[in-house]
Structure formats: C-alpha cells, structure tokens
N, C-alpha and C. Protein backbone atom coordinates (compact mmCIF):
# COMPACT_ATOMS: atom_id res chain seq x y z
N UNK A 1 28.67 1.73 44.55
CA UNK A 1 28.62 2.40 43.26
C UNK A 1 28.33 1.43 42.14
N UNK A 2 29.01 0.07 41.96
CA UNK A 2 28.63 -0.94 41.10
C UNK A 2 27.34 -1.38 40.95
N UNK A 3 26.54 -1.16 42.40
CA UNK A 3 25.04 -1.52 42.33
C UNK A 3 24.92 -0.84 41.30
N UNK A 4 24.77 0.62 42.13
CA UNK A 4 24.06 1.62 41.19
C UNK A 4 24.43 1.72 39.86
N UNK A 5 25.54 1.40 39.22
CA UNK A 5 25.85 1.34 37.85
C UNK A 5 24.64 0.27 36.87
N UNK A 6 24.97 -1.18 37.92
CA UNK A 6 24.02 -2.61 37.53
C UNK A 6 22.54 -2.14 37.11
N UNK A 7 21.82 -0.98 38.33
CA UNK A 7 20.46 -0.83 38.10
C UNK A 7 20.08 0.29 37.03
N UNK A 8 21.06 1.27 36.71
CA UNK A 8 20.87 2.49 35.75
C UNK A 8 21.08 1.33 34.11
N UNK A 9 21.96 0.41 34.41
CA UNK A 9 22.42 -0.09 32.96
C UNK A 9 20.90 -1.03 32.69
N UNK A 10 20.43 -1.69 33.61
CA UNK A 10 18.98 -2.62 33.66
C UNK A 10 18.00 -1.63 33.17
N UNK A 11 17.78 -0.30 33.85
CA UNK A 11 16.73 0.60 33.51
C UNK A 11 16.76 0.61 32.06
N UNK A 12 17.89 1.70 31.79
CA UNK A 12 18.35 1.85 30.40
C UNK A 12 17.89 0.78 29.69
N UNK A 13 18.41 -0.48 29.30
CA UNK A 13 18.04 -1.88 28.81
C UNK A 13 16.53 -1.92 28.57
N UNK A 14 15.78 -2.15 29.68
CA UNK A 14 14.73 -2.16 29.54
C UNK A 14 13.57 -0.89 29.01
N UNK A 15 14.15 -0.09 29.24
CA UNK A 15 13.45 1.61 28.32
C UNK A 15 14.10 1.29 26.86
N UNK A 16 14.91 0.96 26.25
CA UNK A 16 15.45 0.50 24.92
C UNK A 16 14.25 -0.38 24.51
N UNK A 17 14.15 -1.74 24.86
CA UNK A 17 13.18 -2.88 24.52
C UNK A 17 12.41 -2.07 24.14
N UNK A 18 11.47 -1.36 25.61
CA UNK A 18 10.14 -0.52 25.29
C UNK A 18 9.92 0.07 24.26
N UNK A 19 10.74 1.39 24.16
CA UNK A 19 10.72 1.54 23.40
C UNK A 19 11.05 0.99 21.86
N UNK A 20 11.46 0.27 21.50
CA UNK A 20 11.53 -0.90 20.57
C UNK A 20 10.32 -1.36 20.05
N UNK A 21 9.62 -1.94 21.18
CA UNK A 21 8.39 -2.62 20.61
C UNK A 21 7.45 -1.69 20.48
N UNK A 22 7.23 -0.29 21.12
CA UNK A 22 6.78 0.75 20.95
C UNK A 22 6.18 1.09 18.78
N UNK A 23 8.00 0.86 18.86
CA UNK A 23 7.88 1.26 17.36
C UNK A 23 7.39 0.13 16.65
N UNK A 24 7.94 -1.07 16.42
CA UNK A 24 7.48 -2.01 15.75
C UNK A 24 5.88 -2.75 16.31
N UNK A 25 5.02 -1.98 17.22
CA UNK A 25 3.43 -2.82 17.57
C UNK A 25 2.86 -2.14 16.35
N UNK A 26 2.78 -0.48 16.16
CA UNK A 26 2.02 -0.28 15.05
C UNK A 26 1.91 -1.20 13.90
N UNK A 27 3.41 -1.69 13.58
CA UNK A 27 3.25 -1.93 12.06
C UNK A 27 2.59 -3.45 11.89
N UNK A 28 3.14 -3.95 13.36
CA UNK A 28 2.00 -5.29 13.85
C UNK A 28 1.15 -5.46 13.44
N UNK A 29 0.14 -4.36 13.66
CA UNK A 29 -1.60 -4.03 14.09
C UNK A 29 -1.98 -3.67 12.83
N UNK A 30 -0.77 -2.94 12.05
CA UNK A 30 -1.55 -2.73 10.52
C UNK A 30 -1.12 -3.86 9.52
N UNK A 31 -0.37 -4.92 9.85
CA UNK A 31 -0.10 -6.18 8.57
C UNK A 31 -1.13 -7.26 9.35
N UNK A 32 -1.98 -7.30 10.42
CA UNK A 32 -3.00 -8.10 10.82
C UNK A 32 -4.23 -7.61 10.71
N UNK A 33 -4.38 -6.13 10.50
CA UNK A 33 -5.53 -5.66 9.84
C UNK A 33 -5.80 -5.88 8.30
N UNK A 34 -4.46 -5.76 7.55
CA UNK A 34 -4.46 -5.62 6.11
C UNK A 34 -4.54 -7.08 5.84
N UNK A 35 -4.05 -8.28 6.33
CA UNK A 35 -3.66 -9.38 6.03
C UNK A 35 -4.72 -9.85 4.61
N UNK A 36 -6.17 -10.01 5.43
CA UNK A 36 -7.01 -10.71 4.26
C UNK A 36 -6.73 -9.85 3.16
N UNK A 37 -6.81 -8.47 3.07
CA UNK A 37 -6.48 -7.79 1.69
C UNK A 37 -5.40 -8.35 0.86
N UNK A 38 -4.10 -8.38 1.34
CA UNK A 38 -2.67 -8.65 0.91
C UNK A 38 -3.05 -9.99 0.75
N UNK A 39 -3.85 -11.53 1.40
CA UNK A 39 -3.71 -12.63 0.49
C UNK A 39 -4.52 -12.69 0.26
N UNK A 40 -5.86 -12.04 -0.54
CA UNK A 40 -6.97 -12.36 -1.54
C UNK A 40 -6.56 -12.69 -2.99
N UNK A 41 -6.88 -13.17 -3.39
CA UNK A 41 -6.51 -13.77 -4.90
C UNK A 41 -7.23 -13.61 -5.76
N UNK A 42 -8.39 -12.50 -5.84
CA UNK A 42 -9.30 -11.76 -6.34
C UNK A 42 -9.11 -10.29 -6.07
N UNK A 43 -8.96 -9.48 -6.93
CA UNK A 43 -9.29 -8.07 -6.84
C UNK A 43 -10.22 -7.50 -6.40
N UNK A 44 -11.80 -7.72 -6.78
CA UNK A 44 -12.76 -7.31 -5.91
C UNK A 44 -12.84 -7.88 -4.58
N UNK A 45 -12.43 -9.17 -4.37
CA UNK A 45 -12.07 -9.65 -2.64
C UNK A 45 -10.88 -8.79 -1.79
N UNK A 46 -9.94 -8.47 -2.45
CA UNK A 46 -9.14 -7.28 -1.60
C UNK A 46 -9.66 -6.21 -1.31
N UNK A 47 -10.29 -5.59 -2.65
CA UNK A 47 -10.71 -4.05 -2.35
C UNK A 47 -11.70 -4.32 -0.95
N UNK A 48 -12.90 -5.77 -1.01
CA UNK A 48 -13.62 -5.71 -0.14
C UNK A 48 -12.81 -5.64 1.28
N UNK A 49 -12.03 -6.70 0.96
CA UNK A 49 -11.17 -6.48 2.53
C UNK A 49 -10.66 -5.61 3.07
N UNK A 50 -10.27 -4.88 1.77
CA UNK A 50 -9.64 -2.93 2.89
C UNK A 50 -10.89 -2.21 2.69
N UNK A 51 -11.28 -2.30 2.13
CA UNK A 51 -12.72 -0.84 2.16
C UNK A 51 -13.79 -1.49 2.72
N UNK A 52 -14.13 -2.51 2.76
CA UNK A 52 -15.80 -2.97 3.04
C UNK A 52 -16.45 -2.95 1.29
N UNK A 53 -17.51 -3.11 1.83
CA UNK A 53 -18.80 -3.25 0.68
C UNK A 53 -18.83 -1.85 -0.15
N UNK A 54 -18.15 -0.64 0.04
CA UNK A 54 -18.41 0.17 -0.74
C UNK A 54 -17.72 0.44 -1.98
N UNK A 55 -18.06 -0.05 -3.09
CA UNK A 55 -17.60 0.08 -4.40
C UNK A 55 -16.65 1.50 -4.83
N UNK A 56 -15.24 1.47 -5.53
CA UNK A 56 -14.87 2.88 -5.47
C UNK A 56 -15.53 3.61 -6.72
N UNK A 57 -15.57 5.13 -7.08
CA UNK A 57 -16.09 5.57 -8.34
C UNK A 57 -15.35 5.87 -8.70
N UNK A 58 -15.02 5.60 -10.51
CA UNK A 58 -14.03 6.57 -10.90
C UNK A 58 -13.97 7.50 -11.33
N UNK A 59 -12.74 8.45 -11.28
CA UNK A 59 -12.92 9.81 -10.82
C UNK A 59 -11.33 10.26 -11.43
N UNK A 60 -11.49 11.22 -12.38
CA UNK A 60 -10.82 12.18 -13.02
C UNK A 60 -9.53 12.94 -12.22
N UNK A 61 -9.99 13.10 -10.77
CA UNK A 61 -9.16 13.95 -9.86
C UNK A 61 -8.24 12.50 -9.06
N UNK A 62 -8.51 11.36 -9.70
CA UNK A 62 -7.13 10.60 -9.19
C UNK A 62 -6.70 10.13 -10.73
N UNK A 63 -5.11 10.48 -10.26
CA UNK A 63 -4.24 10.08 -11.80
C UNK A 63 -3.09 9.33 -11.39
N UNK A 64 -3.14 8.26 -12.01
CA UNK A 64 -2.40 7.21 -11.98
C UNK A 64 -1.51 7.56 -13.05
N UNK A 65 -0.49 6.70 -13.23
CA UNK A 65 0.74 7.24 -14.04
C UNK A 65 1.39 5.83 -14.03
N UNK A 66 1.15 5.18 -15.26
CA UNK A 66 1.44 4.00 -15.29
C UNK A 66 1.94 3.82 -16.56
N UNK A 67 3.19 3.20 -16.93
CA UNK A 67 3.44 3.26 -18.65
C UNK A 67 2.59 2.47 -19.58
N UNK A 68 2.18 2.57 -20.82
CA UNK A 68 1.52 1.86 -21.69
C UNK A 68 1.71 0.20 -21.93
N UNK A 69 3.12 0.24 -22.01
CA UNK A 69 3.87 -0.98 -22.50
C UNK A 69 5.39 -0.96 -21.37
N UNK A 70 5.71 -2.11 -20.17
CA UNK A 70 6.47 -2.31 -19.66
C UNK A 70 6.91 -3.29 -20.00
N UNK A 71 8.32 -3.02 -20.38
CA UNK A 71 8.96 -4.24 -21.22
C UNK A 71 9.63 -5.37 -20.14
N UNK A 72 9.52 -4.75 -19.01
CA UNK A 72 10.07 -5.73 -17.91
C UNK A 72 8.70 -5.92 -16.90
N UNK A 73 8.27 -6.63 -16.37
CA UNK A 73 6.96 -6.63 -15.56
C UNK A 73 7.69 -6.91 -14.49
N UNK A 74 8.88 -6.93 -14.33
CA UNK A 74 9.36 -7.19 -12.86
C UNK A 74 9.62 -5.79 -11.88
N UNK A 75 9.75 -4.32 -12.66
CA UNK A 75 9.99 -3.75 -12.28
C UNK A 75 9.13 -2.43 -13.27
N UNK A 76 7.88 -2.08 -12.34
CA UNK A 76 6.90 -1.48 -13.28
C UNK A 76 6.86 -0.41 -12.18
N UNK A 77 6.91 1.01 -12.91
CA UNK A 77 6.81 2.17 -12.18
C UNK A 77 5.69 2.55 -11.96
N UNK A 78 5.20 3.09 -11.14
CA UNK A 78 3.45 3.22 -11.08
C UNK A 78 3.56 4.54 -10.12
N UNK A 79 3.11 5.71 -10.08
CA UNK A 79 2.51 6.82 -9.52
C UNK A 79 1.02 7.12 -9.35
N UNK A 80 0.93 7.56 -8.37
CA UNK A 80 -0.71 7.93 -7.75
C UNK A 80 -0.34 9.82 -7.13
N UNK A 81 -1.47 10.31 -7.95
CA UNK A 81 -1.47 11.72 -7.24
C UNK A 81 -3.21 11.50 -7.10
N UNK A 82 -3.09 12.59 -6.22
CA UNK A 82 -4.61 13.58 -6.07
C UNK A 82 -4.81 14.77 -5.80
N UNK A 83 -5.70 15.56 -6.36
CA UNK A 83 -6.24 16.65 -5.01
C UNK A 83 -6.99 17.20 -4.35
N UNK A 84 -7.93 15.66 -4.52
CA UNK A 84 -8.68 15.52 -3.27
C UNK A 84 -8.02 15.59 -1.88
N UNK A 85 -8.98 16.36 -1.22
CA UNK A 85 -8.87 16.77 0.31
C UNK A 85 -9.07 15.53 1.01
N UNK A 86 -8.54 15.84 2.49
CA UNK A 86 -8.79 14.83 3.12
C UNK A 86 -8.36 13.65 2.83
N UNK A 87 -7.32 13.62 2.47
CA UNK A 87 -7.22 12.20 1.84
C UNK A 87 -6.72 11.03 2.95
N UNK A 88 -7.28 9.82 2.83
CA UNK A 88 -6.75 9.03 3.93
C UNK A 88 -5.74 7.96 3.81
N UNK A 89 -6.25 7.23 2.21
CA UNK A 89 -5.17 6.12 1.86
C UNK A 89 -5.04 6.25 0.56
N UNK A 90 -4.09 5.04 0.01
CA UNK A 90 -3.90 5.22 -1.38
C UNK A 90 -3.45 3.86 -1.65
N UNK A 91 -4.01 3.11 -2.69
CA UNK A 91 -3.64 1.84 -2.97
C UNK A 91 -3.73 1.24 -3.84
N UNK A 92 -2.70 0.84 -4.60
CA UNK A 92 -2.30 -0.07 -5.66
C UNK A 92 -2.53 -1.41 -5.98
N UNK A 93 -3.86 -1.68 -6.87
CA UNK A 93 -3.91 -2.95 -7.22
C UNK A 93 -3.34 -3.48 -8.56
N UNK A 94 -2.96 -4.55 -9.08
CA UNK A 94 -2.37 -5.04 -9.80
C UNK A 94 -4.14 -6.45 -10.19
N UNK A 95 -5.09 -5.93 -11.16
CA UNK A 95 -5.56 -7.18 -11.41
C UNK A 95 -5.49 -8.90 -11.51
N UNK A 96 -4.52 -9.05 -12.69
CA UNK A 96 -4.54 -10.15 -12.52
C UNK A 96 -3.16 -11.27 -11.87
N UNK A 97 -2.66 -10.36 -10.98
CA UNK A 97 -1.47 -10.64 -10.23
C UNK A 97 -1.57 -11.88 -9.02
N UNK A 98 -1.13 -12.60 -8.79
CA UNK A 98 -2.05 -13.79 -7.82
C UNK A 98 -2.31 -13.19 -6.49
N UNK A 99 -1.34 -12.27 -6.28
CA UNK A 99 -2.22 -10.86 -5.00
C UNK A 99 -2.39 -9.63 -5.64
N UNK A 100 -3.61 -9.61 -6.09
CA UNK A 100 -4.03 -7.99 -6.93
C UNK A 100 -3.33 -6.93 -5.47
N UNK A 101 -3.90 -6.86 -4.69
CA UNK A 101 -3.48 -6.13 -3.96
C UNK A 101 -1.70 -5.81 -3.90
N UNK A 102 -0.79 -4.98 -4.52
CA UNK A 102 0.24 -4.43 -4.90
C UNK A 102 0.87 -3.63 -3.03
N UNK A 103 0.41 -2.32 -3.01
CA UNK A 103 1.01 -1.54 -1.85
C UNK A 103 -0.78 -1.16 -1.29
N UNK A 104 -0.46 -0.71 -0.18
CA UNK A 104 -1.50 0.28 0.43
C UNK A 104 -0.02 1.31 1.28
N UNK A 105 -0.81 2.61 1.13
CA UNK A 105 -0.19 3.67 1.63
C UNK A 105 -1.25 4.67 2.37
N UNK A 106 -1.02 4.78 3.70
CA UNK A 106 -1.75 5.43 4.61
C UNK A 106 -1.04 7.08 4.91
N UNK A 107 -1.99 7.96 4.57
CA UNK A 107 -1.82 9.20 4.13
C UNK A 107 -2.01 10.42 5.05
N UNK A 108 -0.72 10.82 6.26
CA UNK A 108 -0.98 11.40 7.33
C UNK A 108 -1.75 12.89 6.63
N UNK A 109 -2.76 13.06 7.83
CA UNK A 109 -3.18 14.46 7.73
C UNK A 109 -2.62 15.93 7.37
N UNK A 110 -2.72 15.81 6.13
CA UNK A 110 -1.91 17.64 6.05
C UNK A 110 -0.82 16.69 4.95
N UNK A 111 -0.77 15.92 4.50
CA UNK A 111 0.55 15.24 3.91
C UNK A 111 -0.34 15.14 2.35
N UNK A 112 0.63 15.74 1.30
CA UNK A 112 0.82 15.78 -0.11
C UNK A 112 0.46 14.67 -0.32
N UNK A 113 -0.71 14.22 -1.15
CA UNK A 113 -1.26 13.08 -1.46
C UNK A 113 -0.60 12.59 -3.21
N UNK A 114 0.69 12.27 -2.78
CA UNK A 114 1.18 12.14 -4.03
C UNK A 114 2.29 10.46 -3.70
N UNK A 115 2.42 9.70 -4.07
CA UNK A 115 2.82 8.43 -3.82
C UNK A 115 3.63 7.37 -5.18
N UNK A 116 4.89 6.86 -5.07
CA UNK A 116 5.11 6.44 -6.54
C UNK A 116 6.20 5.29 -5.83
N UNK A 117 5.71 4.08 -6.79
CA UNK A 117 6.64 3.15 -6.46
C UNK A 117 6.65 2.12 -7.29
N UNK A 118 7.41 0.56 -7.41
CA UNK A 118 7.63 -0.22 -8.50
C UNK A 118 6.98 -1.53 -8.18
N UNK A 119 6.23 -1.72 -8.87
CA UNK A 119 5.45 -2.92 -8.84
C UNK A 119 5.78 -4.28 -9.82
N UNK A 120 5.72 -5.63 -9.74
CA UNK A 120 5.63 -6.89 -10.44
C UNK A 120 4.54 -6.85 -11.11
N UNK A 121 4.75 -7.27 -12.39
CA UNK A 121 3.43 -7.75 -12.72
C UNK A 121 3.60 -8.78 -13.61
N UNK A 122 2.64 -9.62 -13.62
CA UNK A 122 2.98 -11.04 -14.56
C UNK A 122 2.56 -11.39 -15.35
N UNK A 123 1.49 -10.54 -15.72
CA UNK A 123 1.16 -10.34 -17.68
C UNK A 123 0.34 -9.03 -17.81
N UNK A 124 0.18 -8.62 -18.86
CA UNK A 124 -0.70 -7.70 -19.29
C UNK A 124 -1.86 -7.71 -18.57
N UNK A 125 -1.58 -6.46 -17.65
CA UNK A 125 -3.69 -6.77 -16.77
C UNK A 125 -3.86 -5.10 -16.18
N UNK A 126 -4.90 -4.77 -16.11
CA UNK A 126 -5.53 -3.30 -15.05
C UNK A 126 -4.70 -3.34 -14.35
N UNK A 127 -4.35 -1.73 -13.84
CA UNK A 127 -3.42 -1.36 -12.77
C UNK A 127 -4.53 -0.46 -12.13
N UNK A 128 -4.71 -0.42 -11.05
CA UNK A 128 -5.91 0.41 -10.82
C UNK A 128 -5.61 0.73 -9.32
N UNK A 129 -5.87 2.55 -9.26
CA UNK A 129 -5.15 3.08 -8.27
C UNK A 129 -6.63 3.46 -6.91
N UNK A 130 -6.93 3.24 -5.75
CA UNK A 130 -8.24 3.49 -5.35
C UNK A 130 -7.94 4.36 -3.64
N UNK A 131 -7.94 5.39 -4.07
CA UNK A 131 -8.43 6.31 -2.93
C UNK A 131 -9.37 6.32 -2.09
N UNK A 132 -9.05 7.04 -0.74
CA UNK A 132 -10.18 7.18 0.25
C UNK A 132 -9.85 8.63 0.92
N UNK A 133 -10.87 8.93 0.68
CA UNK A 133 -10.73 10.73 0.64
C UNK A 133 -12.46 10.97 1.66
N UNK A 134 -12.13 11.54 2.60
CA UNK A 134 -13.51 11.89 3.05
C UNK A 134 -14.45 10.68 3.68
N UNK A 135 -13.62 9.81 3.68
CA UNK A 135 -14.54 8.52 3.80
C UNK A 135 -15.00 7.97 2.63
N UNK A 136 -14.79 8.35 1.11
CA UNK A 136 -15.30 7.80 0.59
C UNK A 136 -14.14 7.12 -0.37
N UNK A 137 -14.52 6.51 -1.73
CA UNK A 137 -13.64 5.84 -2.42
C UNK A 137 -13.66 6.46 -3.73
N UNK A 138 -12.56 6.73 -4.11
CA UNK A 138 -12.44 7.53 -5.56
C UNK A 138 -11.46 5.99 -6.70
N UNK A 139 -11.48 6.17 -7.84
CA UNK A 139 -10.26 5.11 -8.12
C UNK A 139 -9.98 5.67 -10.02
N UNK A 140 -8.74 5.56 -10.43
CA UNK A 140 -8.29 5.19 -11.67
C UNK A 140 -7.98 3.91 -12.48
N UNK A 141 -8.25 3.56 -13.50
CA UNK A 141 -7.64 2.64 -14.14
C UNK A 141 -6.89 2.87 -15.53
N UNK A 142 -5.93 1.75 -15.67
CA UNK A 142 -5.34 2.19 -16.82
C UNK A 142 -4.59 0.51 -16.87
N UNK A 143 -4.40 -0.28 -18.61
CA UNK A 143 -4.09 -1.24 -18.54
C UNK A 143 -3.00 -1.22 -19.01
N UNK A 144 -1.85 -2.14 -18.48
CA UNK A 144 -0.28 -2.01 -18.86
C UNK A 144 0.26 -3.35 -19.74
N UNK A 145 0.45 -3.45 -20.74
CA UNK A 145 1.12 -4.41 -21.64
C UNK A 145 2.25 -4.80 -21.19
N UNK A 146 2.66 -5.99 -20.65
CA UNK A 146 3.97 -6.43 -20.21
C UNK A 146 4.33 -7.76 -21.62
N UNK A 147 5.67 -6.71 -21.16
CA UNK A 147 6.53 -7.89 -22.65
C UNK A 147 7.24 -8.89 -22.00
N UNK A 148 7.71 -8.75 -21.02
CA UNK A 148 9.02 -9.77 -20.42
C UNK A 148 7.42 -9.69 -18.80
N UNK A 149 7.12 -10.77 -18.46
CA UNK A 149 6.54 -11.21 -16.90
C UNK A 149 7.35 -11.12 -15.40
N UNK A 150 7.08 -10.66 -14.72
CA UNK A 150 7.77 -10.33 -13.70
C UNK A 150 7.34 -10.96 -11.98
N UNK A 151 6.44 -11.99 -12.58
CA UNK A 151 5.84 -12.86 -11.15
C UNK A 151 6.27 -14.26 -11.96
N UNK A 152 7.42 -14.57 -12.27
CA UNK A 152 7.35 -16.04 -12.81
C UNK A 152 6.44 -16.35 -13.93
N UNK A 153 6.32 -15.37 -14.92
CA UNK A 153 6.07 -15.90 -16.49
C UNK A 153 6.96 -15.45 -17.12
C-alpha cells in the first residue's frame, strides 16, 4: 500500500509542475516576443518592434483619456477605449520616457476593448495610445504636463 501511496504522490507532483509551467510558458513566449519593443529607447523603434513597418493612423474612434496636467508623473492615470471591431491589442506609449513603450495589452476575441492603468512619466511628453483592429493600426495622441517627474526627475 506504501508503494502505491509513493507513486500516486510522484504522479500528482509531477502533473502540478506540468501544469505549472503550462501556465507560466505563455507569458515566456510573449516577454521574448515583446522584448525589443519594451527596451527600445525610441518611440518609433518600439512601435516598429510590435507592429512592423506599418505606420498607425490617427483615428477619432480611439480615445485616450489622459489628464492635461499630472502633478505627480509617478503615478499618471491613462485609459484607452474603442469601438472598433475586431480588436486585437492595445498599447501605451509614453514618448519621451527612456522606454516609450509603457504597457501592451492583448485583447481576447469578443472582449470589451476598453483598458485603464497608471503609468510613470518623467517630464512633460505625448502619451499616445495605438491599436490593432483588423490587422490594421489605429492610434490617439494627447500631451500631458508633468509637475513633479516620476522616472527620476
């Protein structure tokens, strides 16, 4: 009976791991896909790195929601809606931030293309929000005045 206890507790054990790494390979495969985006030190070099060569347009039907004047740049609220169809991603650049690239958010099928979260920023620069809808690239901009710096100024 102790065998059999030894080999059900080993199974178990090892279906745990599996499943384990199960969950954590995705997020693997997407911070080694995104990587060059997340350390470009240019804004148009990120966008190139997640989208390719195709420039986004801007477009009325994405609204960013960014305050005028953030008196703290360490903790800057930023919202992205759309309602464009199809939507696939959604992503937050920060211009002149030493990684413009802020969040990317990948947008399951059938899922409310609506997204909001708090960003650094370390002086007054474009916040610019850039969709992929259909395969293609939609984007907003809007520039935010920071009084207090929130990347070490």
């Amino acid at each position: 009976m102790s065998m059999n206890r030894r080999t059900l507790v080993k199974a178990v054990a090892a279906g745990g791991a599996l499943m384990g790494l199960s969950v954590l390979m995705p997020r693997a495969a997407m911070a080694a896909w995104a990587k060059e985006a997340f350390s470009a030190s240019e804004q148009s070099a990120a966008i190139k790195a997640l989208y390719g060569d195709d420039a986004p347009a801007e477009s009325a039907e994405v609204i960013l929601d960014a305050p005028d004047i953030a008196e703290n740049g360490a903790v800057v609220p930023v919202s992205v809606s759309t309602s464009l169809a199809n939507v696939e991603s959604m992503s937050i650049f920060i211009e002149n931030n030493p990684s413009p690239l802020a969040v990317q958010f990948m947008i399951p099928e059938g899922t409310q293309a609506d997204v909001s979260t708090r960003v650094r920023m370390g002086k007054t620069t474009n916040v610019t929000a850039v969709v992929k809808a259909d395969g293609k690239l939609y984007s907003a901009t809007k520039e935010v005045k920071v009084t207090i710096g929130g990347c070490g100024g």
